[in-house]
PDB file of N, CA and C in Angstrom:
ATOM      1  N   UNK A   1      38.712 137.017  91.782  1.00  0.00           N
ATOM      2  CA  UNK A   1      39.274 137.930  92.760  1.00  0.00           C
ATOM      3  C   UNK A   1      38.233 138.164  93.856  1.00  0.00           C
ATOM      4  N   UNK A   2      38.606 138.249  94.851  1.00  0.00           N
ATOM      5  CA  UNK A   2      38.220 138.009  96.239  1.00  0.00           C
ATOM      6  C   UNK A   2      37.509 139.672  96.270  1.00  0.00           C
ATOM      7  N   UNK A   3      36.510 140.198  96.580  1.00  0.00           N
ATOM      8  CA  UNK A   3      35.917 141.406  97.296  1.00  0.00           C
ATOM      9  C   UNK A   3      36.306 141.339  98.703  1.00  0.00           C
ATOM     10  N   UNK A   4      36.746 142.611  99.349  1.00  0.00           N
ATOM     11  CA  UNK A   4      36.970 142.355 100.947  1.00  0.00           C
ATOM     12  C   UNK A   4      36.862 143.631 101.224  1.00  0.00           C
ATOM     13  N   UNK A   5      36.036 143.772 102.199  1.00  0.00           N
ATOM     14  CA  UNK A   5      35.434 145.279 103.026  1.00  0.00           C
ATOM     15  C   UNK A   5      36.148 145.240 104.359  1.00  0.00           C
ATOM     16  N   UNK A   6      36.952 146.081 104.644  1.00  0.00           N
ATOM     17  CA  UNK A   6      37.254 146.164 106.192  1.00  0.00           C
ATOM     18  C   UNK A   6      36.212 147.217 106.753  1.00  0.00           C
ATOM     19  N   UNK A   7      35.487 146.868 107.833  1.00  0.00           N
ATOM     20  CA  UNK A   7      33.886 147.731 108.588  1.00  0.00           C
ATOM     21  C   UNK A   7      34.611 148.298 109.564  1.00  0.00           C
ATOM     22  N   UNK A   8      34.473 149.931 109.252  1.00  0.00           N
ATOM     23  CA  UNK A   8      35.315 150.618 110.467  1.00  0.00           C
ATOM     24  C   UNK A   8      35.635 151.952 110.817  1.00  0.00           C
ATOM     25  N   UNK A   9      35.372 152.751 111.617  1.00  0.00           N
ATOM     26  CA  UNK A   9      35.479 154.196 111.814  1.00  0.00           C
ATOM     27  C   UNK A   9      36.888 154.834 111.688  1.00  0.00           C
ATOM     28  N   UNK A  10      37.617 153.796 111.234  1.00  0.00           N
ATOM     29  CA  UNK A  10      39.421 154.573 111.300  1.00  0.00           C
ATOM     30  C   UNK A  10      40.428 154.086 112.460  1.00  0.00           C
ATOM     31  N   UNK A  11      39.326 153.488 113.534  1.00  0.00           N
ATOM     32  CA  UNK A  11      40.213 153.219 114.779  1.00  0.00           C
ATOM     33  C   UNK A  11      41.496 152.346 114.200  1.00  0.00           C
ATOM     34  N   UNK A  12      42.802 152.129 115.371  1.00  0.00           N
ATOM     35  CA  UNK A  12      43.651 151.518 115.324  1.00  0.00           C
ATOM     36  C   UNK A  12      43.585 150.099 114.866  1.00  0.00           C
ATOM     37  N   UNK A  13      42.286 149.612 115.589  1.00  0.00           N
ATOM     38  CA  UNK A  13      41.881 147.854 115.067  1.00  0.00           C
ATOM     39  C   UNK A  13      41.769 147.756 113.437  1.00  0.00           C
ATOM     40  N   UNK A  14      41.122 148.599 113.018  1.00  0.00           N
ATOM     41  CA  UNK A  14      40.370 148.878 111.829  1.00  0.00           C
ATOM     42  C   UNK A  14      41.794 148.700 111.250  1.00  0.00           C
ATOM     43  N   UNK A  15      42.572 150.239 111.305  1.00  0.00           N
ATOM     44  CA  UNK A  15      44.000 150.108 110.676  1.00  0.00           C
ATOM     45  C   UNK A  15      44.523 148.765 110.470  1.00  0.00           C
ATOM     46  N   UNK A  16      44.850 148.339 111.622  1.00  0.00           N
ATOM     47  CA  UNK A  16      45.578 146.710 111.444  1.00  0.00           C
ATOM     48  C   UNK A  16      44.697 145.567 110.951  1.00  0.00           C
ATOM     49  N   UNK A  17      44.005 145.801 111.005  1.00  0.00           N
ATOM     50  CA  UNK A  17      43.467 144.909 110.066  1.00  0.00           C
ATOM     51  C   UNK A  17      43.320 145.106 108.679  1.00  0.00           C
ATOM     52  N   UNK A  18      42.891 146.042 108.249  1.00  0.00           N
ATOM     53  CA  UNK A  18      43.355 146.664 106.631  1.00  0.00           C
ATOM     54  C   UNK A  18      44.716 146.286 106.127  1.00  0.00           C
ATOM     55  N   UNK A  19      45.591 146.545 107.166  1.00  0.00           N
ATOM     56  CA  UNK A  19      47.114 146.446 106.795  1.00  0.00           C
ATOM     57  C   UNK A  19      47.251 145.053 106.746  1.00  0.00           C
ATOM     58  N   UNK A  20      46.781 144.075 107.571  1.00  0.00           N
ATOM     59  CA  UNK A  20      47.068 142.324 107.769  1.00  0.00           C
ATOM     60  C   UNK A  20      46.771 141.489 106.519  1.00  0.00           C
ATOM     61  N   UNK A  21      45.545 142.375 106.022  1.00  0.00           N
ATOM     62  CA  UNK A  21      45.200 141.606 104.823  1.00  0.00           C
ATOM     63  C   UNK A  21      45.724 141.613 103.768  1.00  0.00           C
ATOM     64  N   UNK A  22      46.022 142.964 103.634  1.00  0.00           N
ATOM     65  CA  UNK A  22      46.674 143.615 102.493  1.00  0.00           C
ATOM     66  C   UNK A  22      48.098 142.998 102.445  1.00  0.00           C
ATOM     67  N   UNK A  23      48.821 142.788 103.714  1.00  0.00           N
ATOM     68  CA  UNK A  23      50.245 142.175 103.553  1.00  0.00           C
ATOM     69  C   UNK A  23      50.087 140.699 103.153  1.00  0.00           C
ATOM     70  N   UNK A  24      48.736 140.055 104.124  1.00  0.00           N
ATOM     71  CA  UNK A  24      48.352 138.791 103.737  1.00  0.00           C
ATOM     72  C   UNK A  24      48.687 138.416 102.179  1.00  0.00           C
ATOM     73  N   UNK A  25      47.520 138.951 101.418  1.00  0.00           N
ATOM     74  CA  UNK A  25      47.280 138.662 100.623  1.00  0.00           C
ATOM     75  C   UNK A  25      48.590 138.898  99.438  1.00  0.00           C
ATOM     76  N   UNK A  26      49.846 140.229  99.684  1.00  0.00           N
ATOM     77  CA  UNK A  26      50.817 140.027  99.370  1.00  0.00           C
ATOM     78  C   UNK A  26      51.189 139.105  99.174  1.00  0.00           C
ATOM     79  N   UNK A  27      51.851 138.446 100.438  1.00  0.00           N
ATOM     80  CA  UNK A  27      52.892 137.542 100.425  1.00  0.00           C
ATOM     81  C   UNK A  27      52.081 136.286  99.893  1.00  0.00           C
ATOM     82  N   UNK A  28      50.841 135.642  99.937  1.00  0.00           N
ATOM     83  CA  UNK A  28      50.425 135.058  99.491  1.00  0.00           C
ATOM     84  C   UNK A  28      50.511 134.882  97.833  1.00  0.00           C
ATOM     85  N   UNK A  29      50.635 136.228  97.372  1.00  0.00           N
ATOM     86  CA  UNK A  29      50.629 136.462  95.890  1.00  0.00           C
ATOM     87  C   UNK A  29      48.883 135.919  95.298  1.00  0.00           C
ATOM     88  N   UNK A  30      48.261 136.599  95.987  1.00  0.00           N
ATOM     89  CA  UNK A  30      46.677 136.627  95.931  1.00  0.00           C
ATOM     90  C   UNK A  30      46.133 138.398  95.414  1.00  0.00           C
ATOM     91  N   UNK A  31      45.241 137.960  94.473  1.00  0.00           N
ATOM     92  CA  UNK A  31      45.076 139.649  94.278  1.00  0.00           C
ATOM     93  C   UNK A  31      43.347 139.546  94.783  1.00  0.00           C
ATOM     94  N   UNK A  32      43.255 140.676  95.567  1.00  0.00           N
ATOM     95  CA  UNK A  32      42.488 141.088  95.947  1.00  0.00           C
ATOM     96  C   UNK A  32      42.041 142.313  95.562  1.00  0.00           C
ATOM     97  N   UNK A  33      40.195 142.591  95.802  1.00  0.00           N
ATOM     98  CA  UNK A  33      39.683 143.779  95.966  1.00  0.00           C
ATOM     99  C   UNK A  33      39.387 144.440  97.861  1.00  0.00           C
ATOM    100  N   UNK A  34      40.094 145.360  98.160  1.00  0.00           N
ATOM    101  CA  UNK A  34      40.248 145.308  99.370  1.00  0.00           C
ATOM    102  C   UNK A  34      39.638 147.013  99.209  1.00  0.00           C
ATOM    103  N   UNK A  35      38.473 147.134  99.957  1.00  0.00           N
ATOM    104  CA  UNK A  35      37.881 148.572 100.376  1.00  0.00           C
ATOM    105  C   UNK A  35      37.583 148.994 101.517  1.00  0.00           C
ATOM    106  N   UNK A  36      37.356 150.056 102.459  1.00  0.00           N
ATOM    107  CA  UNK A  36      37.874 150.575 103.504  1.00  0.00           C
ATOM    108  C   UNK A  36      36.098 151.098 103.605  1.00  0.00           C
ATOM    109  N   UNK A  37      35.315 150.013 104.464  1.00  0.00           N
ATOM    110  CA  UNK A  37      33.783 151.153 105.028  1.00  0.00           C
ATOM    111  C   UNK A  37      33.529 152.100 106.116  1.00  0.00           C
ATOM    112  N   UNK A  38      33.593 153.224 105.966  1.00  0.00           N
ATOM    113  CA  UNK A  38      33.966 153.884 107.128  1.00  0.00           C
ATOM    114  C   UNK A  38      32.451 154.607 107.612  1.00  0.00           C
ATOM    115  N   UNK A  39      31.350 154.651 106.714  1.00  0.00           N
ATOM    116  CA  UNK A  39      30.063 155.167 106.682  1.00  0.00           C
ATOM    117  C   UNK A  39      29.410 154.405 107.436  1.00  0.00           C
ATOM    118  N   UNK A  40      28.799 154.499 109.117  1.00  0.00           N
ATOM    119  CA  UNK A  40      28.245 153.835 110.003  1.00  0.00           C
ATOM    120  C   UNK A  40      27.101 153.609 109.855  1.00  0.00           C
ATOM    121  N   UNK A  41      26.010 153.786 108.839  1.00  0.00           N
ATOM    122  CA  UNK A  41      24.754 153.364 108.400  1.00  0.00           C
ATOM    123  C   UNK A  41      25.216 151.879 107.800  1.00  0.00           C
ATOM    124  N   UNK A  42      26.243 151.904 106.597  1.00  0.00           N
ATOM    125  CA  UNK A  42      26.341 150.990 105.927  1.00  0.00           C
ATOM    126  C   UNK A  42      27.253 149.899 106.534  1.00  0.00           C
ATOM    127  N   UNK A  43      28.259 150.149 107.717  1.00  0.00           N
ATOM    128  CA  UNK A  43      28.196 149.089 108.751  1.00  0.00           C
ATOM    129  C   UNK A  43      27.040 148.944 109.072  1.00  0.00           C
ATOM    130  N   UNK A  44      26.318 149.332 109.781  1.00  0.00           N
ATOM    131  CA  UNK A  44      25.065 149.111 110.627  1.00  0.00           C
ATOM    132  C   UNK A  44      24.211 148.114 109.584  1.00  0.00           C
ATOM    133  N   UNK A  45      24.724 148.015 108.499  1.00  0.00           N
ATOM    134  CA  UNK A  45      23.738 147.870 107.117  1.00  0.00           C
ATOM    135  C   UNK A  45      23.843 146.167 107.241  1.00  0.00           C
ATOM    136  N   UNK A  46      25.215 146.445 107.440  1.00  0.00           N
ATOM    137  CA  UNK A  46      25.741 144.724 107.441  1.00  0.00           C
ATOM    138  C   UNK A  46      25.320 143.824 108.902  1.00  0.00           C
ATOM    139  N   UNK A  47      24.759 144.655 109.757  1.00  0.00           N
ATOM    140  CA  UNK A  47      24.228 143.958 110.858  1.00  0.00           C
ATOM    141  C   UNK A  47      25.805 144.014 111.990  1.00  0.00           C
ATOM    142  N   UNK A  48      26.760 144.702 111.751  1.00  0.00           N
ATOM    143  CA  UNK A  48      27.998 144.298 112.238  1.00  0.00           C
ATOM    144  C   UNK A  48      27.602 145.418 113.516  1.00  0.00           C
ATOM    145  N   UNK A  49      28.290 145.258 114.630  1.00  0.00           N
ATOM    146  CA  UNK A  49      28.058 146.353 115.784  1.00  0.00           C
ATOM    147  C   UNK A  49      29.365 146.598 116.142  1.00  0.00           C
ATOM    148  N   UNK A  50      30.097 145.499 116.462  1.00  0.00           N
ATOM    149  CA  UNK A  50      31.510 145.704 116.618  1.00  0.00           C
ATOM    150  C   UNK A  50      32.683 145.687 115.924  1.00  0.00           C
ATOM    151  N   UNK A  51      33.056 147.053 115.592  1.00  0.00           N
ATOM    152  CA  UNK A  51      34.262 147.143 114.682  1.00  0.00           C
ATOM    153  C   UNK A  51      35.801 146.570 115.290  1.00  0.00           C
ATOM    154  N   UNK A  52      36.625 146.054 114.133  1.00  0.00           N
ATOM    155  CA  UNK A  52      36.310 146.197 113.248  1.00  0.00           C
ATOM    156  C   UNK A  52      35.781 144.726 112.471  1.00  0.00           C
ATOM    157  N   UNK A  53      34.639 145.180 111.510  1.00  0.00           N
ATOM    158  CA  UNK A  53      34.454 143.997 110.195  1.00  0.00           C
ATOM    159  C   UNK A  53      34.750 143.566 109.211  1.00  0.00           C
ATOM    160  N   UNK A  54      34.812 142.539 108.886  1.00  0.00           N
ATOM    161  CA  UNK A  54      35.419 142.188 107.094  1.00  0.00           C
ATOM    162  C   UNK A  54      33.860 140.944 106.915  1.00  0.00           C
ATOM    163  N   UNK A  55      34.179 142.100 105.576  1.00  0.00           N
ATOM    164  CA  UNK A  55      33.255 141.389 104.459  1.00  0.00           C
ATOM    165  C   UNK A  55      33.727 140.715 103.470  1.00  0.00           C
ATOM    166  N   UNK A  56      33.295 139.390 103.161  1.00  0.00           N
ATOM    167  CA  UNK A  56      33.942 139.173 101.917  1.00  0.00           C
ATOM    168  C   UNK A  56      33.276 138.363 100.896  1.00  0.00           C
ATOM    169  N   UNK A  57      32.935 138.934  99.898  1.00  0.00           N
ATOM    170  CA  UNK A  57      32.187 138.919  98.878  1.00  0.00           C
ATOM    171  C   UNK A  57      30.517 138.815  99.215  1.00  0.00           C
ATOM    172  N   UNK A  58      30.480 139.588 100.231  1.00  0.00           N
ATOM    173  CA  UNK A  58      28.966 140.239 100.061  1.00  0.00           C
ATOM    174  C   UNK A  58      29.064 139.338 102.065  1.00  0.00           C
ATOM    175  N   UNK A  59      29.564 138.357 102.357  1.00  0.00           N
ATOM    176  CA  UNK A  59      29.634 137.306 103.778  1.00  0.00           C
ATOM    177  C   UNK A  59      29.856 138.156 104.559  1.00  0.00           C
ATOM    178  N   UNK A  60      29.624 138.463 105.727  1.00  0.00           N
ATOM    179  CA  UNK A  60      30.122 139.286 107.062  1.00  0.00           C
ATOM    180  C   UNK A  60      31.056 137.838 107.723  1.00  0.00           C
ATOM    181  N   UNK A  61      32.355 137.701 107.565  1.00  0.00           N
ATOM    182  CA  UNK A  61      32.983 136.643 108.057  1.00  0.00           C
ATOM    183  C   UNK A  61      33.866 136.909 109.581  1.00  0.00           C
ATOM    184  N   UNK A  62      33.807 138.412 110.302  1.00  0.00           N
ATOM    185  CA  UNK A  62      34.560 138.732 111.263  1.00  0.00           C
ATOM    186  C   UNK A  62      34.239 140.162 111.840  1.00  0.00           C
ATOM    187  N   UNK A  63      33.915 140.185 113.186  1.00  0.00           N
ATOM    188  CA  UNK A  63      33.352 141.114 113.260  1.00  0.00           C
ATOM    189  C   UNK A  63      33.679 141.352 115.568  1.00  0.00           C
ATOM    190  N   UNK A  64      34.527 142.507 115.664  1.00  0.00           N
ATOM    191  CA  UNK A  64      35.299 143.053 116.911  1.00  0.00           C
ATOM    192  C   UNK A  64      36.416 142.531 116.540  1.00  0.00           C
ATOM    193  N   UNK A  65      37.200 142.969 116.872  1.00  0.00           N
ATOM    194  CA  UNK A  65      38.825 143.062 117.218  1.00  0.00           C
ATOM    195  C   UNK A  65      39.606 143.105 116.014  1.00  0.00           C
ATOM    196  N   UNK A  66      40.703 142.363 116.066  1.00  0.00           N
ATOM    197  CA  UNK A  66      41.654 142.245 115.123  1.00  0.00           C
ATOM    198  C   UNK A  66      41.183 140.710 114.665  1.00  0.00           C
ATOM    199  N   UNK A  67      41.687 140.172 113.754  1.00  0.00           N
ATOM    200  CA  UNK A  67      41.261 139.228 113.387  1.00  0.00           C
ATOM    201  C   UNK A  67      42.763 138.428 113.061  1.00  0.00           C
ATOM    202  N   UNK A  68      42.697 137.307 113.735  1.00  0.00           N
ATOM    203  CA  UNK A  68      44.211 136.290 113.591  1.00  0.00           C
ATOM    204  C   UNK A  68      44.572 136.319 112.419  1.00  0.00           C
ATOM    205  N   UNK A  69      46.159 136.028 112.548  1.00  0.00           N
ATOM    206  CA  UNK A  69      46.978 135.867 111.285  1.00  0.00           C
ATOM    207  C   UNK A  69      46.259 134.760 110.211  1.00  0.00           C
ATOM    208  N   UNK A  70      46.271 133.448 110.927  1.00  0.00           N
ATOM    209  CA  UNK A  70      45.664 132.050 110.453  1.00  0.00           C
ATOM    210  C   UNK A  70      44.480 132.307 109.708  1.00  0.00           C
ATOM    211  N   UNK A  71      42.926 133.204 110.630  1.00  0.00           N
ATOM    212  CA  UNK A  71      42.190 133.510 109.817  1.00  0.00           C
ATOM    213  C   UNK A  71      42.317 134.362 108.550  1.00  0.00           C
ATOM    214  N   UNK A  72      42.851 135.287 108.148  1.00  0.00           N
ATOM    215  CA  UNK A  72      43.420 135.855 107.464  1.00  0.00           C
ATOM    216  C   UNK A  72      43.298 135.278 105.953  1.00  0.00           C
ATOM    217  N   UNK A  73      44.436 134.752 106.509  1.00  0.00           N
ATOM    218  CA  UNK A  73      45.301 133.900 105.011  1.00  0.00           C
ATOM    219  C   UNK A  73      44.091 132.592 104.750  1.00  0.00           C
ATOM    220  N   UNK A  74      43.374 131.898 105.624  1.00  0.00           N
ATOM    221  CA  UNK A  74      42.161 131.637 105.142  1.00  0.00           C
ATOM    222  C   UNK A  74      41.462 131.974 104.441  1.00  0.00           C
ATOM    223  N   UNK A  75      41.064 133.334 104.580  1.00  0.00           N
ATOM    224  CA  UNK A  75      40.239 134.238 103.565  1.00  0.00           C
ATOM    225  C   UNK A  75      40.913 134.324 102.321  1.00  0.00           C
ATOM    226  N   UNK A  76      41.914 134.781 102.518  1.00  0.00           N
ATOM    227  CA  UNK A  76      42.847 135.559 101.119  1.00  0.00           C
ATOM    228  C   UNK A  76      43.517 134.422 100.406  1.00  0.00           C
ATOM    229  N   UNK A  77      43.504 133.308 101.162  1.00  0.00           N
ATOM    230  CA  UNK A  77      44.477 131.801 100.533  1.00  0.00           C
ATOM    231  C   UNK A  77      43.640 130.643 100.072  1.00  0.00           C
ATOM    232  N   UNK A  78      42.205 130.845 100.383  1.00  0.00           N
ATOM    233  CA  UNK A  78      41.385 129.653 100.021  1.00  0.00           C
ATOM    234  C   UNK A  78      40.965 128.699 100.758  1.00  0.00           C
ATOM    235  N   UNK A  79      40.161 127.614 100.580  1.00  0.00           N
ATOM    236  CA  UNK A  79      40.424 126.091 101.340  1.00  0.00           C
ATOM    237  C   UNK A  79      41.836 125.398 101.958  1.00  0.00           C
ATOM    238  N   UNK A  80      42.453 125.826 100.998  1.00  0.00           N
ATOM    239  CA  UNK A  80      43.743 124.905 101.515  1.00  0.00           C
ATOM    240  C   UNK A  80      44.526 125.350 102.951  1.00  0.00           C
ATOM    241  N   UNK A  81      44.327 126.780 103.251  1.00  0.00           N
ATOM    242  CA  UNK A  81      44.594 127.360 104.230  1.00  0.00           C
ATOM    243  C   UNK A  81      43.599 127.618 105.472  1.00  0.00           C
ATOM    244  N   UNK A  82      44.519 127.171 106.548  1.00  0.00           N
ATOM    245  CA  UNK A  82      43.897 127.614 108.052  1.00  0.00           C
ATOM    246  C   UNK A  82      42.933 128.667 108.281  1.00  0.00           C
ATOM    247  N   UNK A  83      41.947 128.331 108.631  1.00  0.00           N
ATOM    248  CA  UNK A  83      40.910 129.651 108.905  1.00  0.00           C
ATOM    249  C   UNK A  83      40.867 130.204 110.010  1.00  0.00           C
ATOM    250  N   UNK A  84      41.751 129.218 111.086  1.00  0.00           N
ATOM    251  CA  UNK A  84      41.981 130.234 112.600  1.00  0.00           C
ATOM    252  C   UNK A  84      40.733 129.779 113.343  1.00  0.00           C
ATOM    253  N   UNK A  85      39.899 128.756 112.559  1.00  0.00           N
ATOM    254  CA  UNK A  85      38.128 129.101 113.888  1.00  0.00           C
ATOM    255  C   UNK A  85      38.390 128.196 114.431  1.00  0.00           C
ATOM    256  N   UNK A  86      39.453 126.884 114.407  1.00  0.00           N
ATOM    257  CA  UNK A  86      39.870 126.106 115.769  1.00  0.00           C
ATOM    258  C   UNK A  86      41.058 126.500 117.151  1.00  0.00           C
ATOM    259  N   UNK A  87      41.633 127.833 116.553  1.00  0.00           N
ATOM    260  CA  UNK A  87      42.792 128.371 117.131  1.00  0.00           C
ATOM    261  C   UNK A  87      44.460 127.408 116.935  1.00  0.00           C
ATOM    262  N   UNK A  88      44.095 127.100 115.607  1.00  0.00           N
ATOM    263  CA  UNK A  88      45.261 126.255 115.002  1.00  0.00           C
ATOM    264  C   UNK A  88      45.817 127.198 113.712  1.00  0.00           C
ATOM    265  N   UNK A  89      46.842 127.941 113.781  1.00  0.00           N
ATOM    266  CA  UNK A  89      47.449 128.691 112.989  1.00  0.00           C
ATOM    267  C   UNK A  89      48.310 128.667 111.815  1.00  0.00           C
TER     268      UNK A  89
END
């Protein structure tokens, strides 16, 4: 099972991205550990500046904005799935 940190003060980005993964990893039928960092030392900890971040399993793999559908299901789906870093979905 996958560890996954969304890095984030609560903003709206933060939200949707918590929510993307979480549906992600739904429909995928992937179980995840999905936790919410909202303590700005321990962002700061991860070297991240721009929220929001995802961590996953200890990796800082995304870090400002929202993060694409494609990347996503990369994370939560494995190798076999699109990671979004060519902008191929």
């Amino acid at each position: 099972m996958k560890n996954i940190k969304v890095l984030g003060t609560g903003c709206a980005n933060c939200n949707a991205t918590m929510k993307l993964i979480e549906e992600t990893a739904k429909a995928k039928g992937v179980e995840i550990q999905l936790e919410k960092v909202e303590d700005m030392a321990a962002i700061l900890g991860y070297g991240v500046m721009s929220t929001p971040g995802v961590v996953i399993d200890g990796k800082v793999v995304h870090a400002g904005g929202v993060p694409s559908k494609g990347a996503v299901e990369g994370w939560v789906g494995g190798a076999e799935s699109c990671c979004g870093c060519c902008g191929k979905e």
